[in-house]
Protein backbone atom coordinates (compact mmCIF):
# COMPACT_ATOMS: atom_id res chain seq x y z
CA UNK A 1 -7.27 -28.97 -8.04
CA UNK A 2 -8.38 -26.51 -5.47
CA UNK A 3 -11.26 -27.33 -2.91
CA UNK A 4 -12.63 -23.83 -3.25
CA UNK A 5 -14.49 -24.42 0.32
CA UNK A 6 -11.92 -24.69 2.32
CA UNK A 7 -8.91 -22.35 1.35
CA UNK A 8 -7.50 -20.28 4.11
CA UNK A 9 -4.75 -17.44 3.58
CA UNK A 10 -2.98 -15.44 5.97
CA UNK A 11 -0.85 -12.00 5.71
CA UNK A 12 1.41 -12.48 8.93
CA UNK A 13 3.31 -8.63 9.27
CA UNK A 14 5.94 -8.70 12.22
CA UNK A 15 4.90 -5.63 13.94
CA UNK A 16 8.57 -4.08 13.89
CA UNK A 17 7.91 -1.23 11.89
CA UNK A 18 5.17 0.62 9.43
CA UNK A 19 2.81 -1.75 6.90
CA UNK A 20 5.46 -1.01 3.68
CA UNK A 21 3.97 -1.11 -0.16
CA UNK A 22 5.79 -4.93 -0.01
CA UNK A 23 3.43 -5.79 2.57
CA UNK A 24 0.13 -4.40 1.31
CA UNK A 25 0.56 -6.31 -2.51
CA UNK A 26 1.44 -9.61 0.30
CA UNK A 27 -1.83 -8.83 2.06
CA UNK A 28 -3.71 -8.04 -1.53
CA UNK A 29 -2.64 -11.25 -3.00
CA UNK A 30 -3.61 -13.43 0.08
CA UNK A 31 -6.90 -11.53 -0.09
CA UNK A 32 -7.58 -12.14 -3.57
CA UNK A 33 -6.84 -15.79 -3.62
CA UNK A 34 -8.82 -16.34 -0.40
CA UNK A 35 -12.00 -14.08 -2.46
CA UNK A 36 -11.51 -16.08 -5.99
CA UNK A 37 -11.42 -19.25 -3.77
CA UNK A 38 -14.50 -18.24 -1.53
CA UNK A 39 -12.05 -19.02 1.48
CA UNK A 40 -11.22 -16.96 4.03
CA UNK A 41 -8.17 -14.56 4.77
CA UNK A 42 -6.34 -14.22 8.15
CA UNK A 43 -3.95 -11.81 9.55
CA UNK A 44 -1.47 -12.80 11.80
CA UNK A 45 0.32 -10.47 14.15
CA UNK A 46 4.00 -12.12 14.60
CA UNK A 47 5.26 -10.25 17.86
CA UNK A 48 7.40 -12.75 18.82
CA UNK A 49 10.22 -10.66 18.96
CA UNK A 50 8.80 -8.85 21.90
CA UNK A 51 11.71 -6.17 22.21
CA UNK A 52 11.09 -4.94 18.95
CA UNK A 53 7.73 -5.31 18.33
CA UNK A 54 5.03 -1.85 18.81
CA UNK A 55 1.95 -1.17 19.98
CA UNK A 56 2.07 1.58 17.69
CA UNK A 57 3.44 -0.68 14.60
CA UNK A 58 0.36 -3.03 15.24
CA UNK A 59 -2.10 -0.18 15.04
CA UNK A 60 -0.14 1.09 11.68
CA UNK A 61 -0.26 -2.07 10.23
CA UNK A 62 -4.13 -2.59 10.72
CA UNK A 63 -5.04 0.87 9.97
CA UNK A 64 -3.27 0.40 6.70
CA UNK A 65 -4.88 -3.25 5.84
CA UNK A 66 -8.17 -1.23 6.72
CA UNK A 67 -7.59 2.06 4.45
CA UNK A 68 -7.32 -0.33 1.53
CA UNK A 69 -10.16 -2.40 2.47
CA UNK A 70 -8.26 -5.71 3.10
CA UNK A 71 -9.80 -6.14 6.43
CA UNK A 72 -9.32 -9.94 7.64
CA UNK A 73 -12.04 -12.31 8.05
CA UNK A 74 -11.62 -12.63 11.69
CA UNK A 75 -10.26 -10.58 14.31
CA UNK A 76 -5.96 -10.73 14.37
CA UNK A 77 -4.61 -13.69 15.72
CA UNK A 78 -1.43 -12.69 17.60
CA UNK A 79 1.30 -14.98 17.83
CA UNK A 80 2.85 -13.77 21.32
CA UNK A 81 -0.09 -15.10 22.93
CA UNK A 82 0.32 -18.63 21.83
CA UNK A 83 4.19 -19.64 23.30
CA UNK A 84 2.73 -21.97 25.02
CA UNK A 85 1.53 -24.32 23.05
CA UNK A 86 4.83 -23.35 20.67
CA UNK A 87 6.35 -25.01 23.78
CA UNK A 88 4.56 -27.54 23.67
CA UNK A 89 4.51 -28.91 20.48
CA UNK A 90 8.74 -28.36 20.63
CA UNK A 91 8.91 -30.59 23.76
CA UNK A 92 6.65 -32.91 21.49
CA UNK A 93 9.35 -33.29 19.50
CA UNK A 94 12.13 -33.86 22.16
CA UNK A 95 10.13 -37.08 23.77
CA UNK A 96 9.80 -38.20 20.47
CA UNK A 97 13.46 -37.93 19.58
CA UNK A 98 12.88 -35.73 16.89
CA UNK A 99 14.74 -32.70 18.89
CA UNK A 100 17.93 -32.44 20.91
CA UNK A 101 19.15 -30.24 24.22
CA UNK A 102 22.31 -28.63 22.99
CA UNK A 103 24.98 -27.15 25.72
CA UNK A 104 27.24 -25.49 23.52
CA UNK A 105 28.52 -21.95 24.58
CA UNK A 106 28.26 -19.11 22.43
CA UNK A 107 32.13 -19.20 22.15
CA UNK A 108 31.91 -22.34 20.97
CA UNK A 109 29.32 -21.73 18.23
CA UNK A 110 31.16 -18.28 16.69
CA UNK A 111 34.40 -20.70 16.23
CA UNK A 112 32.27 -23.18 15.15
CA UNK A 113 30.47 -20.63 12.58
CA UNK A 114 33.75 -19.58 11.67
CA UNK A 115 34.93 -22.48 10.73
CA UNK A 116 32.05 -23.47 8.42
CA UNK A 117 32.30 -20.46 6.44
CA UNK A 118 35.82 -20.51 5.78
CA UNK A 119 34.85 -23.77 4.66
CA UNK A 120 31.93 -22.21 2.62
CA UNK A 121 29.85 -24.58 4.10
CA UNK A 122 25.74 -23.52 4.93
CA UNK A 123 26.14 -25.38 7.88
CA UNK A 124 26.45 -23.31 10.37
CA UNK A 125 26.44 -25.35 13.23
CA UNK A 126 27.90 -29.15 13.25
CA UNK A 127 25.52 -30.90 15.40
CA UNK A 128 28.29 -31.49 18.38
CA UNK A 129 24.97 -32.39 20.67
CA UNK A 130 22.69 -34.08 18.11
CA UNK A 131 23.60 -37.57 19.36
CA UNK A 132 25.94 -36.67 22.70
CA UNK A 133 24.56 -37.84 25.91
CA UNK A 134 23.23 -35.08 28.10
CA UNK A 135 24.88 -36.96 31.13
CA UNK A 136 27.82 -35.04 29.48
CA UNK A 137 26.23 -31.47 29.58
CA UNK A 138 27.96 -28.85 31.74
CA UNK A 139 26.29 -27.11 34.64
CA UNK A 140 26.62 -23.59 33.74
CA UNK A 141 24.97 -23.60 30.31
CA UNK A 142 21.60 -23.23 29.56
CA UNK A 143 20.73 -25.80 26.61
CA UNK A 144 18.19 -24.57 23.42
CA UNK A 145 16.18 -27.05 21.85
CA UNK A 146 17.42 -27.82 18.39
CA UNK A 147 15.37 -29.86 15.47
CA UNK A 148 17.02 -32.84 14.32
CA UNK A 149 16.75 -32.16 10.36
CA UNK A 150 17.02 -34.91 8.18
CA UNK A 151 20.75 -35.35 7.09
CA UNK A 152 19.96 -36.81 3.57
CA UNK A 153 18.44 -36.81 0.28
CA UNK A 154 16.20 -33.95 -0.20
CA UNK A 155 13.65 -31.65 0.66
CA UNK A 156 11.46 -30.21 -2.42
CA UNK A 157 8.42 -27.62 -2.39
CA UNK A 158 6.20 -27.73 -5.54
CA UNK A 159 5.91 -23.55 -5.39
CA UNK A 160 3.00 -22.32 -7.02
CA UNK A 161 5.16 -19.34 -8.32
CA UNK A 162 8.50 -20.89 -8.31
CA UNK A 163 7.87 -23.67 -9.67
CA UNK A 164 9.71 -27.04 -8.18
CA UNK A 165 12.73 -26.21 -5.67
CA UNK A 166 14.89 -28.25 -4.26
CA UNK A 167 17.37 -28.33 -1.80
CA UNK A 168 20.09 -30.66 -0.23
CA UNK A 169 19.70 -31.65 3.43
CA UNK A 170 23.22 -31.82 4.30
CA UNK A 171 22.82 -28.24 3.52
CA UNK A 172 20.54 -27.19 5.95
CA UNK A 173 21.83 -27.68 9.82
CA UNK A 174 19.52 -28.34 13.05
CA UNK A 175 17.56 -25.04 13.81
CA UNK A 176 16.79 -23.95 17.26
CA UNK A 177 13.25 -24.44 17.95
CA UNK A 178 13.63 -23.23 21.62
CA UNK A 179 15.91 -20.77 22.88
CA UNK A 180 17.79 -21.01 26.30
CA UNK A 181 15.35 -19.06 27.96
CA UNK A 182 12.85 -21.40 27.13
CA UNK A 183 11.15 -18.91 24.21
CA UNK A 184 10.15 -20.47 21.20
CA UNK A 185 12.06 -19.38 17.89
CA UNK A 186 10.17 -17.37 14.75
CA UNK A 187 10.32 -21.00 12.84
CA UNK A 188 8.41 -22.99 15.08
CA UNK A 189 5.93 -20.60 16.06
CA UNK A 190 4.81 -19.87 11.98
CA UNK A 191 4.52 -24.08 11.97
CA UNK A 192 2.64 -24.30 15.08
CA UNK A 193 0.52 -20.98 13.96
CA UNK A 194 0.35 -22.42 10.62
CA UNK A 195 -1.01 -25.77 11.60
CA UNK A 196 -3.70 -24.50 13.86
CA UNK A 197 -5.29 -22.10 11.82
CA UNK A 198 -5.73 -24.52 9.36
CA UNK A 199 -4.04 -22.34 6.68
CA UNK A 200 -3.58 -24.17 3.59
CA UNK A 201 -1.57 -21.56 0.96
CA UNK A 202 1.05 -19.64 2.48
CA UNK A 203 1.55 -16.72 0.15
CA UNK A 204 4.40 -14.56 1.26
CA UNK A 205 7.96 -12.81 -0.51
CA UNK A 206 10.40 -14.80 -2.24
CA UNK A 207 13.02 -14.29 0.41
CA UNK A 208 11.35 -16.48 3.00
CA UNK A 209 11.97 -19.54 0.02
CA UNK A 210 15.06 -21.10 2.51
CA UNK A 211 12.67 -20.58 5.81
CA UNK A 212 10.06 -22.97 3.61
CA UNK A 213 12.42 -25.54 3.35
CA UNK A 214 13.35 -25.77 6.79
CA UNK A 215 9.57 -25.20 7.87
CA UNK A 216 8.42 -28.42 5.70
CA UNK A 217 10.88 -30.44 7.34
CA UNK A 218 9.02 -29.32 10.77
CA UNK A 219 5.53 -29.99 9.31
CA UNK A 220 6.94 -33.46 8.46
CA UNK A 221 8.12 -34.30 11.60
CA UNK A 222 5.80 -33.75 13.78
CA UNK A 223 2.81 -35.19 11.74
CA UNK A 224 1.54 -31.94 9.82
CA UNK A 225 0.29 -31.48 6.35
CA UNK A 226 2.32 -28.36 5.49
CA UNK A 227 0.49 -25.29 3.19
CA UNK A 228 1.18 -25.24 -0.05
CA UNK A 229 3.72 -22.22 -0.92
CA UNK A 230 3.74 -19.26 -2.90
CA UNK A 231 6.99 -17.19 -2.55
CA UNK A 232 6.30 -13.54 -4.87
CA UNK A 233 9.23 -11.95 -6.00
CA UNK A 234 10.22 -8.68 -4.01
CA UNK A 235 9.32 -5.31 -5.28
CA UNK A 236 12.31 -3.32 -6.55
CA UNK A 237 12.85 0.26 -7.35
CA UNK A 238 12.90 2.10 -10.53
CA UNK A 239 16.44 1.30 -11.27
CA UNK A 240 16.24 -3.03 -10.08
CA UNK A 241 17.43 -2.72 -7.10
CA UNK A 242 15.40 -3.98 -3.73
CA UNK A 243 13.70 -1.18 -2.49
CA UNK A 244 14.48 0.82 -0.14
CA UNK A 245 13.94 4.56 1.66
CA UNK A 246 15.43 6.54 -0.93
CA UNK A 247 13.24 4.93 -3.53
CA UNK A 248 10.30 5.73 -1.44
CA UNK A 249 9.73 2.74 0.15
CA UNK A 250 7.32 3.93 2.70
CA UNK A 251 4.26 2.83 4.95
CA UNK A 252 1.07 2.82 3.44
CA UNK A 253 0.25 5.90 5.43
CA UNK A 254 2.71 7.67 3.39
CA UNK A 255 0.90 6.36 -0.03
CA UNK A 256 -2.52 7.94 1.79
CA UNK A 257 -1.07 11.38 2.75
CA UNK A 258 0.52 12.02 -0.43
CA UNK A 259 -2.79 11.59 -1.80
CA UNK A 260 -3.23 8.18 -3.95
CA UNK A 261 -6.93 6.69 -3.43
CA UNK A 262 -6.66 3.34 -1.73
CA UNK A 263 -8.53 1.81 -5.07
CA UNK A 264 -5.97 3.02 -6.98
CA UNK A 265 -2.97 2.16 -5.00
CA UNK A 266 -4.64 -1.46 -5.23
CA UNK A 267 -5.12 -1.67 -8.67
CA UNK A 268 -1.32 -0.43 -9.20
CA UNK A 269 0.02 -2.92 -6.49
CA UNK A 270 -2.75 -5.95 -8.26
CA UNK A 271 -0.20 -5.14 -11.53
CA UNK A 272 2.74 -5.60 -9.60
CA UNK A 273 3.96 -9.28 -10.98
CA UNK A 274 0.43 -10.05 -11.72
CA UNK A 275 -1.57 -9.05 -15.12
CA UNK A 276 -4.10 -10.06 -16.68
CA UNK A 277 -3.54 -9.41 -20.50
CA UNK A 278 -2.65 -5.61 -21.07
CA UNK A 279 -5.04 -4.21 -18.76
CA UNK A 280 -4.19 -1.63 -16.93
CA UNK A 281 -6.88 -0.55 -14.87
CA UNK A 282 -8.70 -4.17 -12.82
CA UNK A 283 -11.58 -3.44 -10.89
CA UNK A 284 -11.46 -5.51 -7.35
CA UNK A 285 -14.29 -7.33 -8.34
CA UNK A 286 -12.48 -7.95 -12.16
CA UNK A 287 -9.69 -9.61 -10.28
CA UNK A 288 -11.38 -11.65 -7.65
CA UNK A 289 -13.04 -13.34 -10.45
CA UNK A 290 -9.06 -13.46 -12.68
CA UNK A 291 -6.86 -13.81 -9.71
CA UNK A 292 -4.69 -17.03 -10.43
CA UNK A 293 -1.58 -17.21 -8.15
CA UNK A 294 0.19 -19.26 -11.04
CA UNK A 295 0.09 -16.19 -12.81
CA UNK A 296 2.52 -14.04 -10.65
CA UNK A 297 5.96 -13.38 -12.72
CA UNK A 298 8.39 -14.51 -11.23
CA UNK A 299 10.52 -11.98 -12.06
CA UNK A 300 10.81 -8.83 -9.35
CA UNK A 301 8.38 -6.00 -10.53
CA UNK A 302 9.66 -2.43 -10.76
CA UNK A 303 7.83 0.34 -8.34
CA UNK A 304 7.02 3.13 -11.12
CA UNK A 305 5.71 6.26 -9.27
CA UNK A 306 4.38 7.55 -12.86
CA UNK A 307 2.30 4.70 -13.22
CA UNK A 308 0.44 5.33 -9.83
CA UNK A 309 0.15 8.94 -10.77
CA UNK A 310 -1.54 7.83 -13.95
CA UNK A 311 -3.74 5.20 -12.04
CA UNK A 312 -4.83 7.29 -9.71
CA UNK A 313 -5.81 9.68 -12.27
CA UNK A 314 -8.09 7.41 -13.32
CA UNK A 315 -9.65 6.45 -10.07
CA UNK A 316 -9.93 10.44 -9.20
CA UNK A 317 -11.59 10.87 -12.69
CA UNK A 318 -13.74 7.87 -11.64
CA UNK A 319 -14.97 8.98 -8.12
CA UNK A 320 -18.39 10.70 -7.09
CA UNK A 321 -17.85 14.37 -7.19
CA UNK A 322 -19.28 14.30 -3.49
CA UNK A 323 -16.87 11.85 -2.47
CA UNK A 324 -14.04 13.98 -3.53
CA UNK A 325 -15.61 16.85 -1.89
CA UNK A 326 -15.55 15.50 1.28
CA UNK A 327 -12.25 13.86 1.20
CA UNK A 328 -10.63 17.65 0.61
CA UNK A 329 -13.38 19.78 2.52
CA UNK A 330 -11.15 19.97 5.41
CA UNK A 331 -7.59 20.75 4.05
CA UNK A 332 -8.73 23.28 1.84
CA UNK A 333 -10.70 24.72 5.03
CA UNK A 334 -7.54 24.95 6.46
CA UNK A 335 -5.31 26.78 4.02
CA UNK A 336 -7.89 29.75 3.25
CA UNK A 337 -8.39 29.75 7.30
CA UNK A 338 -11.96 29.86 6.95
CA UNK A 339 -14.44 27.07 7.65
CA UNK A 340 -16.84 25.67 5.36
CA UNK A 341 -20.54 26.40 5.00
CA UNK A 342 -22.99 25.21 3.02
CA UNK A 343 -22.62 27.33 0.62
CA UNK A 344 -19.03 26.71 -0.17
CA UNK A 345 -19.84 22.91 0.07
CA UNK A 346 -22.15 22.97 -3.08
CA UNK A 347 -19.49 25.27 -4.49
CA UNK A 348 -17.49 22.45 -4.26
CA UNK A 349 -18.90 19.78 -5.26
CA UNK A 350 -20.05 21.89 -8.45
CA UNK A 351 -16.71 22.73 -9.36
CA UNK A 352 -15.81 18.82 -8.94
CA UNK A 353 -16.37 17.75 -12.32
CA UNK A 354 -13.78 20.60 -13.99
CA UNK A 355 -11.50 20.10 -11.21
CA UNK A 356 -11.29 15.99 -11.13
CA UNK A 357 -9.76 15.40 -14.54
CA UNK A 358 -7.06 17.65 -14.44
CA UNK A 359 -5.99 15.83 -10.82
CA UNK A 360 -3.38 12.88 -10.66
CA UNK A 361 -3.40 13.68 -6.96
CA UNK A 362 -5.52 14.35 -3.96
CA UNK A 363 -2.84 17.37 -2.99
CA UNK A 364 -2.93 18.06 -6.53
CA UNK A 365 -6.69 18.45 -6.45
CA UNK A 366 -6.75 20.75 -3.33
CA UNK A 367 -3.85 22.76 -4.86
CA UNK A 368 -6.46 23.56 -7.99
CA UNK A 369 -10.02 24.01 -6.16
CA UNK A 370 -8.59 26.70 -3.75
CA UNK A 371 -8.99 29.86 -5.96
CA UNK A 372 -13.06 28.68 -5.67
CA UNK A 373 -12.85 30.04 -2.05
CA UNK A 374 -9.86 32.88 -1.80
CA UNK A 375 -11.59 35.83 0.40
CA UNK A 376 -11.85 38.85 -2.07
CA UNK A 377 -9.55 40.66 -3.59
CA UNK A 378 -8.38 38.10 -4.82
CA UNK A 379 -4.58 38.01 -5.27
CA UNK A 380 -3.48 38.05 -9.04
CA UNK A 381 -0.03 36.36 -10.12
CA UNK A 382 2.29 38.18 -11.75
CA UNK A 383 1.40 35.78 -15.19
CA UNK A 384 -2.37 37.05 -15.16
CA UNK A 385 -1.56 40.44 -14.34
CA UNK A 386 -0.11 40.97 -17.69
CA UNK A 387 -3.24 40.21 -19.22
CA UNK A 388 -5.04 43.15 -16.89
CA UNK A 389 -4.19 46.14 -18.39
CA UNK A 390 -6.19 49.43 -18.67
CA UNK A 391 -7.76 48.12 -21.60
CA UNK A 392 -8.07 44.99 -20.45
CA UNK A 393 -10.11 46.56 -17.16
CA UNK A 394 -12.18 48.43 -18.82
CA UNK A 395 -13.46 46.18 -20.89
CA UNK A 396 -14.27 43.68 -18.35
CA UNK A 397 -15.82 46.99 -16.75
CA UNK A 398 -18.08 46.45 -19.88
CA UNK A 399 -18.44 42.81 -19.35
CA UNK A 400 -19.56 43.19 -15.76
CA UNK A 401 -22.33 44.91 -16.91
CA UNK A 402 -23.78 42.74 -19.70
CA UNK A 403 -23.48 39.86 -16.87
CA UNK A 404 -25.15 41.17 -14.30
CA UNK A 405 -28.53 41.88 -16.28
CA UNK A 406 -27.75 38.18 -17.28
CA UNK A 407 -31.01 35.39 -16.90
CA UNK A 408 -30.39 32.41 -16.34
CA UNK A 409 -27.32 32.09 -15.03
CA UNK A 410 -25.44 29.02 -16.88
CA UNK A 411 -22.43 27.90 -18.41
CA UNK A 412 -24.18 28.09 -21.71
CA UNK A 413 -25.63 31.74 -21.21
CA UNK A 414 -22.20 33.04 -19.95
CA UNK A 415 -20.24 31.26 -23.16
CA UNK A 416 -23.01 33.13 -25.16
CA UNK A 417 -22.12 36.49 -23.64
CA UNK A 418 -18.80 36.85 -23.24
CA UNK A 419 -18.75 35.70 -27.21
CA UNK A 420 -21.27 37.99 -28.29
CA UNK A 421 -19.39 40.45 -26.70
CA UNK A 422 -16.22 39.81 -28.04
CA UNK A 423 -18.03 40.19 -31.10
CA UNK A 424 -19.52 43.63 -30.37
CA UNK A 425 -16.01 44.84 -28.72
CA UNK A 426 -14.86 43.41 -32.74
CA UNK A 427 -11.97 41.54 -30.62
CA UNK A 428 -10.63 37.75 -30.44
CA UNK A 429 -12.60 35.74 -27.84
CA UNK A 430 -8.71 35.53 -26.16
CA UNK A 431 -8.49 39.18 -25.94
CA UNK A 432 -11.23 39.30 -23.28
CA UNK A 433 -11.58 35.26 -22.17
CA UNK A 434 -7.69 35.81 -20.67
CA UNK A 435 -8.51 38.70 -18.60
CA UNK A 436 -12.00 37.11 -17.31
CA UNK A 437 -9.67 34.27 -15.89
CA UNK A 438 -6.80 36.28 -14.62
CA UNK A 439 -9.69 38.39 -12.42
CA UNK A 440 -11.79 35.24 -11.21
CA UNK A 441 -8.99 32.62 -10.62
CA UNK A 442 -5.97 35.12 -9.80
CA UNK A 443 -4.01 32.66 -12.45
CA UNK A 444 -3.44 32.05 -15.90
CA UNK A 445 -4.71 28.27 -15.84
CA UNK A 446 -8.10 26.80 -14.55
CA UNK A 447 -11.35 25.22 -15.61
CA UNK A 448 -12.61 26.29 -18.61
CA UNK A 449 -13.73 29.82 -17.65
CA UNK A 450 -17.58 29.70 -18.90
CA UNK A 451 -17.78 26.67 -16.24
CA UNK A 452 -15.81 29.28 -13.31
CA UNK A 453 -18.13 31.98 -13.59
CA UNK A 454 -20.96 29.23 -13.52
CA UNK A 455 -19.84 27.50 -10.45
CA UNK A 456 -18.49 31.09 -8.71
CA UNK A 457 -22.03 32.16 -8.76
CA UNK A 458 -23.36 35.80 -10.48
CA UNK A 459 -22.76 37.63 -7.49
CA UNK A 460 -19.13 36.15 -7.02
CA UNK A 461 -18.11 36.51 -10.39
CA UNK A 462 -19.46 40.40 -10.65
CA UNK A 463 -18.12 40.96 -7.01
CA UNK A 464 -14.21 40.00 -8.30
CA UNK A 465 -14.49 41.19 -11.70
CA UNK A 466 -15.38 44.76 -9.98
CA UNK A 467 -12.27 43.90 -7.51
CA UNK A 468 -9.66 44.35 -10.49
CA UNK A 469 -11.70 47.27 -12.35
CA UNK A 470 -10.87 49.69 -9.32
CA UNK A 471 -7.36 48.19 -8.46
């Protein structure tokens, strides 16, 4: 049974490169089980690897949680600035006998590698200094501190995903928890980091399973209660296998400038080994309240990019036509080369609701809106200019008229006119309803039309259908 008070997740990113889709479903689960819990969620920074780790990584990484809303519950802990007590808590270890000063060279330990793999052993390294005097240890080496793992029986982690795991000791050999330069290694610092911000469910992917083992077995020895584990499966591409660049494995920026709403990307990455009967689209507040981590698959979930598409159809349908307005304001501002006024703005978000469900993307979106604010004359695709001929012309010559006496203007009063004129001109609605498009949008597919000339305004719609009449 969980104590709901006092759960504590963390999302710990190593700040080596950009927050990938991987990450963000890592960071979404630990934020959901924290929220269904009432606990809190941390994020840890793990810079240890100071050579690699960025500046600019770090600030990707947060930038990303914060686009999708999975900001932690306290500011970052970083791990880089906590060595010392890593140190510390390794030395710990060595008074109490639970750690050893090895001297072996690095030639020795590639033969000694070699050896154990052509003997397909997992032991990499044979524990020449576990029990070896240091009176015995030569001058010119450097020693690392290495954990003396237990050498029998078993080590097993009840995994809330996996299930029970188990592994042989005499499998795993004696990890170096210092290094010779005195730094402390990734595995002790994630104990140490572990331990002191009291996190109780460590919820990460399943190929960290063999560093829980090993991690356990450090909990153990020094005193510690370790987290209880939850390795989720990786996220594969389309065709199962582990994803990678040329499925489109990119940083969440990536997601955000090919235009997928952060609620959507969520919801899609929420169904990623975790559903909750056959529904598709979970609102965050839905699957706070749902969110059991027993109920991750534990089979790797497929990336499906027409699945997103399709969610974030839904979300665009779903969002405040102001909201959308706002969000694509400034790119469509910059492909006409003309900035907005208020005037165009209400234009906007009046055109939102025609707009909005045709869109399974932001881009998409833009790409549809922009014939609202071409300068005049408009220019007319070589589709729609079929549809302008002489005829054609001169009829909407007749049309112009009949809607510029027209009072009030509406969508309702301009689908009246245009089909009692068709009626008058004894035509098919088509026969002048095609041409009407082709002059206000340029192209041969839009918003219904009725809803065009509404949202272009009388003067705008008069103003281009006069445009083609004299072309």
């Amino acid at each position: 049974m969980i104590d709901h008070m006092s759960v504590i997740t963390r999302f710990s990113p190593s700040p080596t490169g950009l927050l990938h889709i991987g990450g963000a479903r890592t960071a979404l689960f630990n934020w959901l089980f924290a929220q269904h819990h009432g606990g809190k969620y941390l994020l840890r920074i793990e810079d240890t690897d100071r050579k690699r780790s960025t500046q600019e990584a770090i600030d990707a990484i947060i930038d990303g949680l914060n686009w999708l809303g999975l900001e932690a519950d306290q500011p970052p802990v970083f791990q880089s600035q906590n060595l010392q007590r890593h140190s510390e808590v390794a030395n710990n270890l060595l008074n109490a006998g639970k750690a050893y000063y090895c001297y072996c060279s690095p030639e020795e330990l590639t033969v000694m590698r070699e050896k154990a793999r052509a003997a397909g052993s997992t032991r990499l390294y044979d524990g020449t200094w576990r029990d070896r005097d240091t009176a015995d240890a030569p001058n010119d080496i450097k020693p690392v501190v290495r954990f003396k793992a237990p050498l029998d029986d078993e080590t097993v982690i009840q995994d809330l995903v996996q299930g029970s795991v188990t592994v042989a000791n005499s499998q795993l050999d004696d990890m170096i928890l210092l290094r010779a330069d005195g730094s402390p290694t990734y595995m002790l610092s994630v104990v140490v980091d572990d331990h002191d911000m009291g996190i109780t469910h460590a919820i990460r992917g399943d190929d960290h399973l063999t560093n829980a083992f090993r991690q356990s077995q450090l909990f153990q020895a020094i005193g510690w209660t370790p987290p209880e584990y939850a390795h989720i499966p990786l996220i594969h591409g389309p065709d199962g296998t582990k994803l990678s660049k040329r499925h489109g494995a990119l940083g969440i920026q990536a997601y955000q400038e090919m235009g997928y709403l952060p609620e959507a990307l969520l919801n899609y990455l929420m169904r990623l080994g975790w559903s909750h009967g056959d529904d598709e689209i979970i609102s965050l507040e839905q699957a706070i309240k749902w969110f059991e981590i027993q109920d991750v698959g534990r089979g790797a979930a497929r990336i499906d990019f027409d699945k997103l598409s399709s969610v974030n159809s839904h979300y665009i349908r779903e969002a405040s036509d102001q909201t959308l307005a706002n969000l694509i304001q400034e790119p469509i501002a910059e492909r006409i080369q003309k900035p907005f006024d208020t005037e165009m703005s209400q234009r906007l978000v009046m055109a939102m609701p025609g707009l909005k469900s045709r869109a399974k993307t932001i881009p998409e979106l833009i790409e549809t809106s922009l014939f609202y604010f071409y300068l005049r004359p408009l220019e007319i695709n070589e589709k729609a200019t079929k549809s302008l001929d002489n005829e054609a012309r001169n009829r909407l010559g007749r049309l112009s008229e009949l809607l510029s006496e027209l009072s009030p203007w509406s969508e309702e009063a301009i689908n009246e006119a245009v089909h009692k004129f068709a009626e008058n001109e004894d035509i098919k609605l088509g026969k002048i309803a095609q041409p009407f498009r082709a002059a206000l949008t340029g192209t041969t597919v839009s918003p219904g039309i009725f809803e065009v000339a509404m949202v272009l305004g009388q003067e705008e719609t008069i103003s281009r259908l006069k445009d083609v009449m004299t072309n």
